[in-house]
N, C-alpha and C. Protein backbone atom coordinates (compact mmCIF):
# COMPACT_ATOMS: atom_id res chain seq x y z
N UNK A 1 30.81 -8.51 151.45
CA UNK A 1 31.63 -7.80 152.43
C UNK A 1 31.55 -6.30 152.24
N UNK A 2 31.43 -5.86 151.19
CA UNK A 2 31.33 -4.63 150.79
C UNK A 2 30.09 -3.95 151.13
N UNK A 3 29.04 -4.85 150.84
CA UNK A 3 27.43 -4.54 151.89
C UNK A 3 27.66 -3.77 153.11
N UNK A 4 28.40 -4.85 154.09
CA UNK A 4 28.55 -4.86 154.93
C UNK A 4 29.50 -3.61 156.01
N UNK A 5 30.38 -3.67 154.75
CA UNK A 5 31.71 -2.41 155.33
C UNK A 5 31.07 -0.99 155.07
N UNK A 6 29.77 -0.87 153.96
CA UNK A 6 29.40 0.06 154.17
C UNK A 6 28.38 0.38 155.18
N UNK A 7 27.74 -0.71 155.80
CA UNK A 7 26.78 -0.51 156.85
C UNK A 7 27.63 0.43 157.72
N UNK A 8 28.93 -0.30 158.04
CA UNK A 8 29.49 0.21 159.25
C UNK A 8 29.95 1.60 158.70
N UNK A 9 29.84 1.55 158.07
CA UNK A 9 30.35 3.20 157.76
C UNK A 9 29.36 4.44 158.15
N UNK A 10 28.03 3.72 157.22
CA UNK A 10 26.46 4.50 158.10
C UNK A 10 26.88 4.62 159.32
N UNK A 11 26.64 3.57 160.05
CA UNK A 11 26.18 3.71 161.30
C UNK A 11 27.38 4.52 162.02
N UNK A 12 28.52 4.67 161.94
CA UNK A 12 29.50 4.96 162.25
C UNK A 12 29.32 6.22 162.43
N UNK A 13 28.92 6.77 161.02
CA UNK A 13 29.01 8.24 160.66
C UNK A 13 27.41 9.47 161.14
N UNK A 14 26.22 7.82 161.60
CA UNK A 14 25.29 8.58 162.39
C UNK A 14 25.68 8.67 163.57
N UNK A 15 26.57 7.50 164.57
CA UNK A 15 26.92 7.87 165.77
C UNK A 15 27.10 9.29 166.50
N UNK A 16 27.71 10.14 165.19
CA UNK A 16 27.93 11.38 165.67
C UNK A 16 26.81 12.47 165.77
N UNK A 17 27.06 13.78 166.63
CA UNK A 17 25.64 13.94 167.04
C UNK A 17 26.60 15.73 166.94
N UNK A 18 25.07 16.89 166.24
CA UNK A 18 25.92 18.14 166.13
C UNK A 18 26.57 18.73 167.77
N UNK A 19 27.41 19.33 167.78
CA UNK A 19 27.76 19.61 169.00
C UNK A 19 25.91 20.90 169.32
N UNK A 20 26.67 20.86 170.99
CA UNK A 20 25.15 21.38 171.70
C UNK A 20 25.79 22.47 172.30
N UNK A 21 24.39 23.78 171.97
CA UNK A 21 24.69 24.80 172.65
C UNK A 21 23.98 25.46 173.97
N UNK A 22 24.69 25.16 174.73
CA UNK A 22 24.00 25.33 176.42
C UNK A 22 24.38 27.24 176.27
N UNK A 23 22.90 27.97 176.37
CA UNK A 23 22.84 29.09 176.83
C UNK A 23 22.87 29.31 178.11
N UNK A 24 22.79 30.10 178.89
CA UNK A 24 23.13 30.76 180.38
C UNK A 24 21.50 30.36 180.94
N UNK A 25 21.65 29.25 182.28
CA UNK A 25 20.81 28.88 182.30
C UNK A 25 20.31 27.72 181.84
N UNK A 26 20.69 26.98 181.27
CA UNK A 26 20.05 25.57 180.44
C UNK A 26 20.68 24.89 181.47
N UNK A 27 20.65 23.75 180.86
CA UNK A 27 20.41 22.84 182.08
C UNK A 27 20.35 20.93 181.00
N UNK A 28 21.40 20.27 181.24
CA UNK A 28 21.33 18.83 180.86
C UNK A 28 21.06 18.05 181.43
N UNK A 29 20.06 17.15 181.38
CA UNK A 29 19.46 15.88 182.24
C UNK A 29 19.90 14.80 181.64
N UNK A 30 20.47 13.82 182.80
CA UNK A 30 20.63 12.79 182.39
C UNK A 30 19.95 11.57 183.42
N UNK A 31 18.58 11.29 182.80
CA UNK A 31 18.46 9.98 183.64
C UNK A 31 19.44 9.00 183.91
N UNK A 32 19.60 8.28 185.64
CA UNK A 32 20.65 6.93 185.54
C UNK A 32 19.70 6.03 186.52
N UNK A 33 20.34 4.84 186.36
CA UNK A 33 19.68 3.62 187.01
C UNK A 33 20.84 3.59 188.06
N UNK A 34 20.52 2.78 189.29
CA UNK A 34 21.42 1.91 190.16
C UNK A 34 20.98 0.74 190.33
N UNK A 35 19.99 0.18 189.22
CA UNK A 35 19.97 -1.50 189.26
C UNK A 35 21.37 -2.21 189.27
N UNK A 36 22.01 -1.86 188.17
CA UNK A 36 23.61 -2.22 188.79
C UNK A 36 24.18 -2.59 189.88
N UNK A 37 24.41 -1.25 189.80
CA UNK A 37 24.82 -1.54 191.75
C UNK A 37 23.99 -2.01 193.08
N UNK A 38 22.64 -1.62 192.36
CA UNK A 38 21.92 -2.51 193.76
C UNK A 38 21.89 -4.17 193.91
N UNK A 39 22.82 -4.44 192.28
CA UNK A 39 22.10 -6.49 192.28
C UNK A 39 23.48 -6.61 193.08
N UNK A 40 24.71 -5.88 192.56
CA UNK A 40 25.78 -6.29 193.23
C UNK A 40 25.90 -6.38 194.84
N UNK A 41 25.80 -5.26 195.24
CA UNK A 41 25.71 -4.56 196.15
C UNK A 41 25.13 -5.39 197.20
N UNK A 42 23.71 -5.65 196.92
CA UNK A 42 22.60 -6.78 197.88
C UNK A 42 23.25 -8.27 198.21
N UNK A 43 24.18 -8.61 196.80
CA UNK A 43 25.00 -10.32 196.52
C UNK A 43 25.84 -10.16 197.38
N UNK A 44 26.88 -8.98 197.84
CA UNK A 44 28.24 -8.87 199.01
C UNK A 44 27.59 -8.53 200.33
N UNK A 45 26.21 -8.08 200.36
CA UNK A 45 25.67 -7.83 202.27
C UNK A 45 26.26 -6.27 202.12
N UNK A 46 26.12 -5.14 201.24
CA UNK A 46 26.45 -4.02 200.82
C UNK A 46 25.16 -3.26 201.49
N UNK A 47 24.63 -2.23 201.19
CA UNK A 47 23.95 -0.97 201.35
C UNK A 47 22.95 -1.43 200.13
N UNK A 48 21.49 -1.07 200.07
CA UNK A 48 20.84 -1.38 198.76
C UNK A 48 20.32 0.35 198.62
N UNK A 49 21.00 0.88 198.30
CA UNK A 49 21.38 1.75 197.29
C UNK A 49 23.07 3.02 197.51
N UNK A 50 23.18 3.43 196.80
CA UNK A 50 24.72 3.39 196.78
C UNK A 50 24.69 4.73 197.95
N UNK A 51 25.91 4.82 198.50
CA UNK A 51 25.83 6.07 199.14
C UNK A 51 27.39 6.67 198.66
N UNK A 52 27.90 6.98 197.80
CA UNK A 52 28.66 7.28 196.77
C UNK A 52 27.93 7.70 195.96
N UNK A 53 28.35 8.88 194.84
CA UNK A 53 27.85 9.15 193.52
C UNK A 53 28.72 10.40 193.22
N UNK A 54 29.38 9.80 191.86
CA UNK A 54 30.70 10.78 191.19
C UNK A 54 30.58 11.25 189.42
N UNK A 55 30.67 11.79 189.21
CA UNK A 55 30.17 11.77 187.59
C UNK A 55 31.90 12.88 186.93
N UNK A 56 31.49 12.21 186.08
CA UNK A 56 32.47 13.09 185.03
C UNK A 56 32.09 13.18 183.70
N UNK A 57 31.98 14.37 183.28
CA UNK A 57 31.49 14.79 182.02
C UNK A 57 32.78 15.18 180.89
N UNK A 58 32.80 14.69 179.40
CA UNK A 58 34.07 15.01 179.08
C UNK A 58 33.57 15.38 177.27
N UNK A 59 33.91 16.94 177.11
CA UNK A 59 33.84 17.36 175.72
C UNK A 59 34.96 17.39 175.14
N UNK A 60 35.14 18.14 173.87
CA UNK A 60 36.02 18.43 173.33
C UNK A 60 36.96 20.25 173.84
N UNK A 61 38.01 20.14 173.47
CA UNK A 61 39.15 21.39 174.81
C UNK A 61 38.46 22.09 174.44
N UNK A 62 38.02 23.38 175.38
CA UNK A 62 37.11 24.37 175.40
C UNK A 62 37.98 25.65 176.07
N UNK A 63 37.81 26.66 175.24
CA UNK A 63 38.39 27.81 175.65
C UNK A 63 37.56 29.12 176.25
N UNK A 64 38.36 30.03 177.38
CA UNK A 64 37.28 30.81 178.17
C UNK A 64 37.09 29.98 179.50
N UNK A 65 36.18 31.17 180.15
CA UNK A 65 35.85 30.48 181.11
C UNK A 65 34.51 29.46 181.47
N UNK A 66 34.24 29.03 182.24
CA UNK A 66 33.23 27.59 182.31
C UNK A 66 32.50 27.81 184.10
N UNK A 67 31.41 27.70 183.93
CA UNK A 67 30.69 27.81 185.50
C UNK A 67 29.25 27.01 185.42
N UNK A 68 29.08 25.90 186.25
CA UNK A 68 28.20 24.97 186.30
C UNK A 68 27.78 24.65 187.66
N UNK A 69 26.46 24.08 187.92
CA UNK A 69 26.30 23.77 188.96
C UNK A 69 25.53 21.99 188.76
N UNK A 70 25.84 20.98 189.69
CA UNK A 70 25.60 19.70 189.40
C UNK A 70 24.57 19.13 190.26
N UNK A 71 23.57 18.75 190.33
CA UNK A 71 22.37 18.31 191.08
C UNK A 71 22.22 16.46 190.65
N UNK A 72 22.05 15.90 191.89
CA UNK A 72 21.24 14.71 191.75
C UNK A 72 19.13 15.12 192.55
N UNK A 73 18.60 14.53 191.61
CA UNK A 73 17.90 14.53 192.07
C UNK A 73 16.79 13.24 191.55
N UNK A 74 15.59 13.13 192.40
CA UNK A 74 14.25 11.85 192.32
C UNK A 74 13.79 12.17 190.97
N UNK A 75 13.02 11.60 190.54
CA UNK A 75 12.58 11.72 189.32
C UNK A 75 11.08 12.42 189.40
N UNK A 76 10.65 12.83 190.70
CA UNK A 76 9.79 13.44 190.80
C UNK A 76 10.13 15.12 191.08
N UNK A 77 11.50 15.07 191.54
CA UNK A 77 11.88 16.30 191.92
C UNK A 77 11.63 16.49 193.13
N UNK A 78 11.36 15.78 194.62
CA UNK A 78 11.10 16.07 195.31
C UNK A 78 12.09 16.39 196.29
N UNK A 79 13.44 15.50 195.97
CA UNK A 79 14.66 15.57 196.75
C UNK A 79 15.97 15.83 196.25
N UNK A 80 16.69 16.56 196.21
CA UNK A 80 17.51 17.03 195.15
C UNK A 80 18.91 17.11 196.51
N UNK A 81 20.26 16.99 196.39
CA UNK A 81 21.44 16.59 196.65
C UNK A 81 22.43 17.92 195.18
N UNK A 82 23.27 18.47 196.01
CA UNK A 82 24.50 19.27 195.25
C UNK A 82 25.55 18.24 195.43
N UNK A 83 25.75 17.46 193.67
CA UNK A 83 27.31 17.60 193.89
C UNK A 83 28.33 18.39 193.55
N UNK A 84 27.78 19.81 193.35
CA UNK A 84 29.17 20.81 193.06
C UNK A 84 28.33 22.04 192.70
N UNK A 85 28.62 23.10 193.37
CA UNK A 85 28.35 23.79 192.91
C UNK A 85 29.56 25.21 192.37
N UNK A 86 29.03 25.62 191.30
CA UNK A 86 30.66 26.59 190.23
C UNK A 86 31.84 25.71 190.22
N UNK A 87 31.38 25.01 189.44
CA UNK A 87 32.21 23.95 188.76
C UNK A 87 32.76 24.43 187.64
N UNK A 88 33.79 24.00 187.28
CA UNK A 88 34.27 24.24 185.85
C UNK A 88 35.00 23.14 185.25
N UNK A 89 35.20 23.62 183.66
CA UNK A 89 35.88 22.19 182.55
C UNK A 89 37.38 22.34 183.01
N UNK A 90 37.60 21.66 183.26
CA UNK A 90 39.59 21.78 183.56
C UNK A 90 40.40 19.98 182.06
N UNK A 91 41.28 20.82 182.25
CA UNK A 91 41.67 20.29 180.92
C UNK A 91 42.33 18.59 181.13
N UNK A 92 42.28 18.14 180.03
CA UNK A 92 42.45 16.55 180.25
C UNK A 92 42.36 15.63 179.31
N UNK A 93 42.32 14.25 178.74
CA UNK A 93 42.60 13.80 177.87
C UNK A 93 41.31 12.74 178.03
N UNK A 94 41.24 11.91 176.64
CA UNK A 94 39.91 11.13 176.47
C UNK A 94 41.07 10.02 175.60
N UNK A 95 40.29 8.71 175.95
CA UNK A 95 40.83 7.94 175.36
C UNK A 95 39.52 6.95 175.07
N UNK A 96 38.97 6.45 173.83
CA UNK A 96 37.71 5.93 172.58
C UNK A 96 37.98 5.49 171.34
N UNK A 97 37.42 4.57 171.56
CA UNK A 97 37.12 3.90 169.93
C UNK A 97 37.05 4.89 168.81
N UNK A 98 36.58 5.70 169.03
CA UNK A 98 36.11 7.02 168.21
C UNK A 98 37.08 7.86 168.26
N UNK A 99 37.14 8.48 169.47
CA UNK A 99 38.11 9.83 169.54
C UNK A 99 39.35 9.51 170.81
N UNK A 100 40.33 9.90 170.45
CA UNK A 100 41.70 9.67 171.59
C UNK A 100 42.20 11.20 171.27
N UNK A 101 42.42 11.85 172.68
CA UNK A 101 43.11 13.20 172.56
C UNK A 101 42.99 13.75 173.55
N UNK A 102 43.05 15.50 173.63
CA UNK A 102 42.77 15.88 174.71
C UNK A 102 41.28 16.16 174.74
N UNK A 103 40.90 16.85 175.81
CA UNK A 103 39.45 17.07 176.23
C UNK A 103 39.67 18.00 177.61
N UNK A 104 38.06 18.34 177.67
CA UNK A 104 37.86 19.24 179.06
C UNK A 104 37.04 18.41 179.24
N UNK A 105 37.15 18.22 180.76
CA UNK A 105 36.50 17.15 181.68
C UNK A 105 35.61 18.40 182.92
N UNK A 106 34.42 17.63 183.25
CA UNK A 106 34.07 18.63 183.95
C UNK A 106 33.89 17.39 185.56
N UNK A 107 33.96 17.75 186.81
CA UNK A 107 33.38 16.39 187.49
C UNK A 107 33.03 16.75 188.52
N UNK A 108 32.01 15.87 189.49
CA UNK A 108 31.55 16.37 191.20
C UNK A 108 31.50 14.98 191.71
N UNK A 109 31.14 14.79 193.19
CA UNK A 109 31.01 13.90 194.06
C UNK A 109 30.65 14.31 195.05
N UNK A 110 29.78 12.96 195.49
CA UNK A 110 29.27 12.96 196.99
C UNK A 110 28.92 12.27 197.63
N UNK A 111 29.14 11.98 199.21
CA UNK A 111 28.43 11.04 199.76
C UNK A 111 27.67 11.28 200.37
N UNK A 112 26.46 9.82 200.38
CA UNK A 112 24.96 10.38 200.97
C UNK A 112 24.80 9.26 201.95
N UNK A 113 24.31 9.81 202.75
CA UNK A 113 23.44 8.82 203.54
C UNK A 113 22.35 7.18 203.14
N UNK A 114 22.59 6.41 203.27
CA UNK A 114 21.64 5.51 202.56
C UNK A 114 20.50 5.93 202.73
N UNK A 115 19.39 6.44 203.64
CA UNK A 115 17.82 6.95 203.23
C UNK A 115 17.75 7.71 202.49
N UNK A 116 18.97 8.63 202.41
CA UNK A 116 18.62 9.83 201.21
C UNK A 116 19.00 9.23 200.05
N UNK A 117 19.78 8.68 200.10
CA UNK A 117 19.80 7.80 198.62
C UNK A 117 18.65 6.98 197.99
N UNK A 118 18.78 6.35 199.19
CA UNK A 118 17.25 5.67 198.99
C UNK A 118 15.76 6.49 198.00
N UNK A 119 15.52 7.64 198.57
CA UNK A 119 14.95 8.56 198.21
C UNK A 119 15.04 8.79 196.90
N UNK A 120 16.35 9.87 196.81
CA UNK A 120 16.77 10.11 195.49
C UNK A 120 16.76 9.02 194.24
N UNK A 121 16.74 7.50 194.31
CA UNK A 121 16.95 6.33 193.49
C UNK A 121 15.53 5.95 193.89
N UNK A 122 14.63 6.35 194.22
CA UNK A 122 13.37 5.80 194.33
C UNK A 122 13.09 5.22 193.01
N UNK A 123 12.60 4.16 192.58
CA UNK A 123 12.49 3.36 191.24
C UNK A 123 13.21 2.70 190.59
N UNK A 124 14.54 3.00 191.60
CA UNK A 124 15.81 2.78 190.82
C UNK A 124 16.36 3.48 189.95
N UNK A 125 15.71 5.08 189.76
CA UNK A 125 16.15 5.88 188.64
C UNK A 125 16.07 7.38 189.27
N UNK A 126 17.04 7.76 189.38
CA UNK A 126 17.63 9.31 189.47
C UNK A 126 17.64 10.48 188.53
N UNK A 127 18.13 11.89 188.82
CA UNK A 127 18.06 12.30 187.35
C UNK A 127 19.43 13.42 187.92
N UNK A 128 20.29 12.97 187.27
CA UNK A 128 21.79 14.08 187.15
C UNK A 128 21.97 15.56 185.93
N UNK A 129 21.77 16.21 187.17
CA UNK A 129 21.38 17.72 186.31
C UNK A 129 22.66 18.78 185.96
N UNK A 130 23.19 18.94 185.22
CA UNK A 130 24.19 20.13 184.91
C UNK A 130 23.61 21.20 184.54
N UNK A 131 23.52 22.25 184.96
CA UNK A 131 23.43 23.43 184.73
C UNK A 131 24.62 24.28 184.45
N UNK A 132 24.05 25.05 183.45
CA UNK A 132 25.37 26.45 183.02
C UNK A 132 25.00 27.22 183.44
N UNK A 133 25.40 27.86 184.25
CA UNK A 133 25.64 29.44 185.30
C UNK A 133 26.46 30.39 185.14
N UNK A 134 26.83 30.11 183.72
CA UNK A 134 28.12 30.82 183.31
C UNK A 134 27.81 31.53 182.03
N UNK A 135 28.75 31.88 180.93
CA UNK A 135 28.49 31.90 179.45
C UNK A 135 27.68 30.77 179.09
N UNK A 136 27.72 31.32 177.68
CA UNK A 136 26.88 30.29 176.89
C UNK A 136 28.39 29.51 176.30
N UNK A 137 28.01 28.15 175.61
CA UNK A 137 29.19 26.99 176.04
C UNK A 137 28.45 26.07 174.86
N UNK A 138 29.62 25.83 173.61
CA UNK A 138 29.27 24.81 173.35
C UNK A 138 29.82 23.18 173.55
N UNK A 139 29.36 22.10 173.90
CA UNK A 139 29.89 21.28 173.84
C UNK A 139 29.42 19.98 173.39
N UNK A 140 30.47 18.71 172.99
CA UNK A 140 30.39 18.14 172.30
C UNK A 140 31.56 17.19 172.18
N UNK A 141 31.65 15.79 171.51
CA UNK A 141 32.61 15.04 171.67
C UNK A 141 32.85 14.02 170.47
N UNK A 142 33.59 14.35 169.39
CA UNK A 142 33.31 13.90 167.94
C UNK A 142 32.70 12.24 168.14
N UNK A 143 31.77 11.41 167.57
CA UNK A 143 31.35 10.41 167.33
C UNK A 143 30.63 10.04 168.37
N UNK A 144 30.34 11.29 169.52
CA UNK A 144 30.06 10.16 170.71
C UNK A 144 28.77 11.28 171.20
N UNK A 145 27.59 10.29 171.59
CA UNK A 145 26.28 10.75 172.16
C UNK A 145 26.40 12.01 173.51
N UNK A 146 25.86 12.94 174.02
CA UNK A 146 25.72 13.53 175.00
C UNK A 146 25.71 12.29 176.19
N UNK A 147 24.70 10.92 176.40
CA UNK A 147 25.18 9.68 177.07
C UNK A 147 25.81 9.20 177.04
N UNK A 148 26.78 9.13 176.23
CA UNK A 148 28.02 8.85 176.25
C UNK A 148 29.54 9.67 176.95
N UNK A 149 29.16 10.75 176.47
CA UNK A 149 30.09 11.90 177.14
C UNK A 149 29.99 12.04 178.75
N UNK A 150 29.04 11.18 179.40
CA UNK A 150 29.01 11.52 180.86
C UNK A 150 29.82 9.76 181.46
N UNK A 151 30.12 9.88 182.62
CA UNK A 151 30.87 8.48 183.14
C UNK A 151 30.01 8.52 184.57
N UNK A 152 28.90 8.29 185.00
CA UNK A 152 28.97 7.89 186.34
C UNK A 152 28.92 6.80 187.26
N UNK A 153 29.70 7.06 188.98
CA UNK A 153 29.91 5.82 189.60
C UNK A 153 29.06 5.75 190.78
N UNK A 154 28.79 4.46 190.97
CA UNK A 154 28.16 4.77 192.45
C UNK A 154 28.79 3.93 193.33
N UNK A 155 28.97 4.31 194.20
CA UNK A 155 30.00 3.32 195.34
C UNK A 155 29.51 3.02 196.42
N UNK A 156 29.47 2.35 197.31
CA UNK A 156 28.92 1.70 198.55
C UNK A 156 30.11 0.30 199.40
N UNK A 157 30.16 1.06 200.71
CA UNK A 157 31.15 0.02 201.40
C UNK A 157 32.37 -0.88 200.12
N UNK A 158 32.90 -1.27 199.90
CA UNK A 158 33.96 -1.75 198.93
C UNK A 158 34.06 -1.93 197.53
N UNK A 159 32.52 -1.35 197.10
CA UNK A 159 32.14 -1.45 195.68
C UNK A 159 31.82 -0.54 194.82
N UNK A 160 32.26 -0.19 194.10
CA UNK A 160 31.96 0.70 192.91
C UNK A 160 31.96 0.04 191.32
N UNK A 161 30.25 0.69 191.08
CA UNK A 161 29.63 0.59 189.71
C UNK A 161 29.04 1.47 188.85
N UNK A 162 29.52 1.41 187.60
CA UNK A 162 29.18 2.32 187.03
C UNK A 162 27.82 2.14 186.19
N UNK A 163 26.95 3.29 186.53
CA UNK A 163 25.57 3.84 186.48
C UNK A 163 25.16 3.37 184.99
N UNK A 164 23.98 3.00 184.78
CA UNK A 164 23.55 2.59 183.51
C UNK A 164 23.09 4.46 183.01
N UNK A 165 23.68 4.61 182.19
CA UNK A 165 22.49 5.92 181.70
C UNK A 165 21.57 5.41 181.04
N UNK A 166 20.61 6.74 180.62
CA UNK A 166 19.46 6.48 179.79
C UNK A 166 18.80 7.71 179.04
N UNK A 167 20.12 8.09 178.61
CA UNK A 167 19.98 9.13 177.90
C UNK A 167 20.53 10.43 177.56
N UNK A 168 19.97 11.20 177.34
CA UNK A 168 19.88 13.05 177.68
C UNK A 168 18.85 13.60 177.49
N UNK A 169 18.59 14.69 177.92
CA UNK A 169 18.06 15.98 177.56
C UNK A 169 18.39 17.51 177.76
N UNK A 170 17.93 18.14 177.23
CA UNK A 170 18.47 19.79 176.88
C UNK A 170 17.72 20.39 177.56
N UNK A 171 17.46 21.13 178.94
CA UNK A 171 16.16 22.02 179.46
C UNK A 171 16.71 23.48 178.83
N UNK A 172 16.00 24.09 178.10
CA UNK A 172 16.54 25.57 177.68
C UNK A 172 15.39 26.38 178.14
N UNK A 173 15.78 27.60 178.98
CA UNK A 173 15.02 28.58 179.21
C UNK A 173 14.15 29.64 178.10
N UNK A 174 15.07 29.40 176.31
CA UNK A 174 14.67 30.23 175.29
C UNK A 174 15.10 31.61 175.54
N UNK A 175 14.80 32.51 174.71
CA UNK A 175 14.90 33.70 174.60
C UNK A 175 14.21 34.80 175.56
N UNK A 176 12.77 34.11 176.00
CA UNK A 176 12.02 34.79 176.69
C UNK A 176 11.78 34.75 178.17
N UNK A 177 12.84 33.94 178.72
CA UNK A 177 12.71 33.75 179.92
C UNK A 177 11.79 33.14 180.59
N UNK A 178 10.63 32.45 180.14
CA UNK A 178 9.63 32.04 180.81
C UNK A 178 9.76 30.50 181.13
N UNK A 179 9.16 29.31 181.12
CA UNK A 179 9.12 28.11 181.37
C UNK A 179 9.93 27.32 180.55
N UNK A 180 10.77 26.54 181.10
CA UNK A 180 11.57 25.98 180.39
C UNK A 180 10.74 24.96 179.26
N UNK A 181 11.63 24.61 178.34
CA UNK A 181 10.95 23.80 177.01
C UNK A 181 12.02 22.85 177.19
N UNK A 182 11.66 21.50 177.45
CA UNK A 182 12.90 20.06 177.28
C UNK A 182 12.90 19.77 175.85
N UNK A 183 13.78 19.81 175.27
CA UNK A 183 14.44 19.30 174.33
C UNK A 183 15.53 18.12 173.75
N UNK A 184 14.62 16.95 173.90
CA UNK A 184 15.27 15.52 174.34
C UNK A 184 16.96 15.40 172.85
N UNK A 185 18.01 15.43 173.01
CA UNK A 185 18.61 14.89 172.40
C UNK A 185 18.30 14.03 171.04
N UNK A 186 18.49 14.44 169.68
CA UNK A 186 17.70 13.24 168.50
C UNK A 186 18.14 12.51 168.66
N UNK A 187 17.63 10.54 168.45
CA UNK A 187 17.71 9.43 168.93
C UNK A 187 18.21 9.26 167.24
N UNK A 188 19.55 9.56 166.88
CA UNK A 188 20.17 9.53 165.96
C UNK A 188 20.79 7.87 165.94
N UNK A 189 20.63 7.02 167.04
CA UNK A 189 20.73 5.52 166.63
C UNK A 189 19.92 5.01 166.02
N UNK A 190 18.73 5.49 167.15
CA UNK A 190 17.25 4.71 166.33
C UNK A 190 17.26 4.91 164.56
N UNK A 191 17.19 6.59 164.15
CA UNK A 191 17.36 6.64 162.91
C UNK A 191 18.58 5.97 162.05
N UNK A 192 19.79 5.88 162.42
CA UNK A 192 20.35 5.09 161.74
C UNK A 192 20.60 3.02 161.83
N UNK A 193 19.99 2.86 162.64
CA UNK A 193 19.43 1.64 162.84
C UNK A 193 18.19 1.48 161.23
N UNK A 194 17.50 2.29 161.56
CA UNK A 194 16.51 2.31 160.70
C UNK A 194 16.98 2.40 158.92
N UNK A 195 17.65 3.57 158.92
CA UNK A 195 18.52 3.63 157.56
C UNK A 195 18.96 1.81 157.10
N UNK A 196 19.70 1.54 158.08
CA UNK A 196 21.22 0.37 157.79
C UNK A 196 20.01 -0.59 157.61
N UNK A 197 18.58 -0.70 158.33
CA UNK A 197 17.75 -1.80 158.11
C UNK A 197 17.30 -1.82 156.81
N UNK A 198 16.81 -0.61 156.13
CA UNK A 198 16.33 -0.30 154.27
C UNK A 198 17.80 -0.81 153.88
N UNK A 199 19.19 -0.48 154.06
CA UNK A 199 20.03 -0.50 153.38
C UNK A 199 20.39 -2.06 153.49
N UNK A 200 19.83 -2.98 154.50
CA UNK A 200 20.03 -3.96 154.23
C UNK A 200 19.15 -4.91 153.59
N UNK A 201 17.76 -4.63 153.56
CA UNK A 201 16.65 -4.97 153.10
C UNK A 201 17.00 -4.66 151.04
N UNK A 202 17.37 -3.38 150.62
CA UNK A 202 17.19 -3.02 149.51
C UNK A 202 19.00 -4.12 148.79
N UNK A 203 19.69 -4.24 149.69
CA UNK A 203 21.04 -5.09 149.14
C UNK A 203 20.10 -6.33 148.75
N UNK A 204 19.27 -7.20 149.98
CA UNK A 204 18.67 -8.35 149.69
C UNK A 204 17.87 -8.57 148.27
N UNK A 205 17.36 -7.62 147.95
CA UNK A 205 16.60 -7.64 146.52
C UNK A 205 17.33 -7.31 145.33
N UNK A 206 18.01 -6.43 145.81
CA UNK A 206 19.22 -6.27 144.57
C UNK A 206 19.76 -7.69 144.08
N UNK A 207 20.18 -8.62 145.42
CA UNK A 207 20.91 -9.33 145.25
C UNK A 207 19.59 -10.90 144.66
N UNK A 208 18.63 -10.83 144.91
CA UNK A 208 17.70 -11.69 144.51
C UNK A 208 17.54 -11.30 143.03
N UNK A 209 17.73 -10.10 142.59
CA UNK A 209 17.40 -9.96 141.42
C UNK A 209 18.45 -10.46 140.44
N UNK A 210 19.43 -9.87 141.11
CA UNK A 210 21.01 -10.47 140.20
C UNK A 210 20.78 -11.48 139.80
N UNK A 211 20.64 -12.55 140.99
CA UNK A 211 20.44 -14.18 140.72
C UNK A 211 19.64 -14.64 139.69
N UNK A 212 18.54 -13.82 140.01
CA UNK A 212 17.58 -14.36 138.46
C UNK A 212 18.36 -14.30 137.32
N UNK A 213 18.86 -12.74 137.02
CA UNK A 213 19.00 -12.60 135.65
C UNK A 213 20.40 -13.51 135.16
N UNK A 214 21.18 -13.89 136.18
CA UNK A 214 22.62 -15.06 136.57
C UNK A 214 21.30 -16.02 135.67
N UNK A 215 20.76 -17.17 136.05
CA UNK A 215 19.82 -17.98 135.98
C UNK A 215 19.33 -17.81 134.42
């Protein structure tokens, strides 16, 4: 049991991820799916792809001011949708396994037409863009992934589902102003997946060895 209670402690304690610093100009991607909502959606005689889409982003309370602009767009970039533009964090509470308290929530919405949706979900996968247009901003949400910190819904005629994510990423402009450099979020599960697997592999031999010298 003790093996065990310390796994969860690893993994627990990789869950968490350093907070992120969005300079003026950067920009967070978050791929999402509407396979979700399209299996539902198609089963009630719904819209096959959503014409709703609402997101809410939620860090830890942030002081100063806050200015963002929110984009859906194709994964090719060819069709891009504003849901907000000079947005800001307004204050609010989080409730998690991890963390319960207050928080700054940031959020947009919109409704689209089903072809343009259509469009935009081509593959079934979108890409939800935050941009900072404001100061530079750090944020962050103790124990919990940048994919995690976002909530989005997609709604259609009587149904609303919430969006599979698939990820993050960081677009930063750098120092020099020239072409942005993506900077994918570290896949700090994978690595601690990986850890807790040695840590369970190296208990197994420990514990084979005991037995012998028991014997």
């Amino acid at each position: 049991m003790n093996q065990w209670r310390a796994i969860a402690v690893l993994l627990l304690a990789c869950s968490a991820h350093a907070a992120t610093i969005l300079q003026t100009g950067d920009s967070l991607a978050f791929p999402i799916s509407d396979r979700g909502f399209v299996f539902n959606s198609l089963r009630t005689g719904g819209p096959a792809a959503p014409t709703g889409v609402s997101f809410v982003f939620t860090t830890e309370p942030l002081t100063g001011s806050t200015l963002f602009d929110a984009t859906l767009e194709s994964r090719d970039g060819s069709v891009s949708v504003s849901l907000g533009a000079g947005l800001s964090f307004q204050p609010g509470s989080f409730q998690g396994t991890y963390y319960s308290g207050p928080a700054s929530v940031l959020f947009g919405r919109i409704t689209l037409p089903e072809t343009v949706s259509s469009q935009l979900f081509a593959g079934n996968q979108a890409v939800l863009v935050l941009q900072n247009i404001g100061p530079a901003i750090t944020l962050g949400l103790s124990s919990y992934t940048l994919a995690q910190e976002l909530d989005v819904s997609l709604s259609g005629t009587n149904l609303s589902v919430g969006a599979l994510g698939m990820g993050a990423a960081l677009t930063s402009y750098g120092s020099n102003g020239n072409l942005p450099e993506p900077a994918p979020e570290p896949p700090s599960g994978l690595i601690c997946a990986v850890v807790g697997g040695l840590f369970i592999a190296a208990g197994r031999v420990l514990k084979h060895f005991s037995r012998r010298r028991i014997k």
